[in-house]
Protein backbone atom coordinates (compact mmCIF):
# COMPACT_ATOMS: atom_id res chain seq x y z
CA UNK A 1 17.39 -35.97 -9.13
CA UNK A 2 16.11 -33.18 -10.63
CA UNK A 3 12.70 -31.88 -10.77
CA UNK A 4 10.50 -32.26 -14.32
CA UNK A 5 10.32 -28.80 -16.26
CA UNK A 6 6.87 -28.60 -16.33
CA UNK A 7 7.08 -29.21 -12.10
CA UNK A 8 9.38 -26.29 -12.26
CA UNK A 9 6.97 -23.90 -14.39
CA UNK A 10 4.26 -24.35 -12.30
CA UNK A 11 6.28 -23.74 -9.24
CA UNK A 12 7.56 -20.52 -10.70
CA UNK A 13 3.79 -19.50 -11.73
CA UNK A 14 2.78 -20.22 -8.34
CA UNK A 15 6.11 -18.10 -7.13
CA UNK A 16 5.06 -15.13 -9.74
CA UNK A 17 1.36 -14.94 -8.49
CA UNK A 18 2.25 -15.02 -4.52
CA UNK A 19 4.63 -12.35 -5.07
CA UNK A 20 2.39 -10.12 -7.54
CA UNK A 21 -0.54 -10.74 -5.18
CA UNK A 22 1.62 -9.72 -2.17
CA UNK A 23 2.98 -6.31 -3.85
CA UNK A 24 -0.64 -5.30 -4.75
CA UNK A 25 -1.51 -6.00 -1.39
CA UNK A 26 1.37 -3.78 0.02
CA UNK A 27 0.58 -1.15 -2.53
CA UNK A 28 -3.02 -0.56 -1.79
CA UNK A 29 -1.45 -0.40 1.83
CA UNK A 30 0.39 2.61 0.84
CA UNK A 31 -2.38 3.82 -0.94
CA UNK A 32 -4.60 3.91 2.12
CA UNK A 33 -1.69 5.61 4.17
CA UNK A 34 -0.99 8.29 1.52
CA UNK A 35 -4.72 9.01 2.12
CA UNK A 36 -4.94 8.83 5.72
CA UNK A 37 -1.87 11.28 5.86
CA UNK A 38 -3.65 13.90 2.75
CA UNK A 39 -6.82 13.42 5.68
CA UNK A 40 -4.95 14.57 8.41
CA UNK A 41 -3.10 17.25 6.29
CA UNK A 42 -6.58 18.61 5.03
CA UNK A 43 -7.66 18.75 8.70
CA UNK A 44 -3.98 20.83 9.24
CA UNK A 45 -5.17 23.13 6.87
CA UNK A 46 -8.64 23.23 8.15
CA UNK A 47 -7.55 24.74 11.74
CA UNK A 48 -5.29 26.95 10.11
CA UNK A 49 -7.98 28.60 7.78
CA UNK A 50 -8.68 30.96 10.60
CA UNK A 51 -5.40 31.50 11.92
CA UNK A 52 -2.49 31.41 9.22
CA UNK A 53 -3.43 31.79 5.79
CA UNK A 54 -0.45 31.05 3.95
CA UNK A 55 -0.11 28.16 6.46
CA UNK A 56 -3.60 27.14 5.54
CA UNK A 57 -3.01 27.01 1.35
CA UNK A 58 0.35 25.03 1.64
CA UNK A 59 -1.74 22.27 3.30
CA UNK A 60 -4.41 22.14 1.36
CA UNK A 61 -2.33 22.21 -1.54
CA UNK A 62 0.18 19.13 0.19
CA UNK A 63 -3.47 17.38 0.34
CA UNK A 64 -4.63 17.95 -3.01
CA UNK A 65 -1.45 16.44 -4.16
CA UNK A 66 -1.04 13.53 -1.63
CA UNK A 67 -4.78 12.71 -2.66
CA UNK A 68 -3.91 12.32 -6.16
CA UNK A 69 -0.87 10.55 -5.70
CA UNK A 70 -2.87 8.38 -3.72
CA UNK A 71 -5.03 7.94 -6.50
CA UNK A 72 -2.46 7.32 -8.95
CA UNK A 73 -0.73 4.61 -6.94
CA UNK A 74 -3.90 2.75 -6.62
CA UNK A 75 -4.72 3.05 -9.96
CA UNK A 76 -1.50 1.50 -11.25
CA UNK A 77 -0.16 -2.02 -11.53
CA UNK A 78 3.00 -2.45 -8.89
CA UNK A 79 5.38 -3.01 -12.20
CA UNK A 80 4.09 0.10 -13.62
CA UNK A 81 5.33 2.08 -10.24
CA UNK A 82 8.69 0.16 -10.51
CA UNK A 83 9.12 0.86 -14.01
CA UNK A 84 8.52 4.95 -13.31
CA UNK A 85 10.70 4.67 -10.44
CA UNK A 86 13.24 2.73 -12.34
CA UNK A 87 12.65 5.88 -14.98
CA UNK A 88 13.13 8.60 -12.55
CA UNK A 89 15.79 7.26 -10.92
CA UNK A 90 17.65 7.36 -13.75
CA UNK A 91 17.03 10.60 -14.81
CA UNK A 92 17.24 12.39 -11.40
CA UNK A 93 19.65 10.28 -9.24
CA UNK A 94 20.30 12.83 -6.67
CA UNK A 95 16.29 13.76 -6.42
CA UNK A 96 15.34 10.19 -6.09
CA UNK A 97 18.06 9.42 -3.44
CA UNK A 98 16.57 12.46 -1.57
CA UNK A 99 13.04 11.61 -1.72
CA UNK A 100 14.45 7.70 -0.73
CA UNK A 101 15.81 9.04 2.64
CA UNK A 102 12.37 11.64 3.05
CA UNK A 103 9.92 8.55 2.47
CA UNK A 104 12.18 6.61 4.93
CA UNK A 105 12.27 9.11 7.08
CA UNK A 106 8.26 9.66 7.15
CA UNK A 107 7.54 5.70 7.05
CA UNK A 108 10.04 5.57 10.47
CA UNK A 109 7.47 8.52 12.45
CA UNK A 110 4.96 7.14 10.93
CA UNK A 111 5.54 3.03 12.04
CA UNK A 112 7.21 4.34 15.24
CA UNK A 113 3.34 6.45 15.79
CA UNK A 114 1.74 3.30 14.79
CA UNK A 115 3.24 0.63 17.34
CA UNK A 116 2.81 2.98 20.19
CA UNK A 117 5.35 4.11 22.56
């Protein structure tokens, strides 16, 4: 027996909507991490105002620039961000397969910080 289309459609809206709500969810979660890590940055560059200059204009610069990609991440819908990635990925493999295993790589320390040792 199989089910009526108009069960099926409304199963696949409710499908659609769980997962849409779920990816905004997780992307407001990286949002909030991209500015907790441009806060602790900013503070990196803070204690090294007096000590390393160069040192000290790197990480405010990192900041400035994790702070707007926080911003940007926030402000766009999570098929916009797969789109652009989609985009870039297709332009710049080898880039995007580097930054892949860098944003793995920093998601690992940072998880691995998170749960404690």
């Amino acid at each position: 027996m199989s089910a009526s289309p108009t069960r099926t459609a409304t199963v696949l809206h409710t499908v659609r909507r769980s997962v849409a709500s779920e990816l905004t969810s997780q992307k407001d979660r990286a949002a909030d991490g991209l500015r907790q890590v441009d806060h602790a940055v900013a503070r990196m560059g803070d204690d090294l105002d007096d000590q390393n200059i160069v040192l000290a204009l790197l990480a405010h610069g990192a900041s400035r620039g994790l702070a707007r990609a926080s911003g940007r991440l926030r402000e766009r819908s999570a098929s916009e961000l797969g789109q652009s990635v989609a985009h870039f990925a297709r332009r710049r493999p080898a880039v995007f397969v580097g930054c892949a295993f860098l944003v793995g790589l920093a998601l690992g320390r940072v998880l691995q910080q998170h749960d404690g040792p």
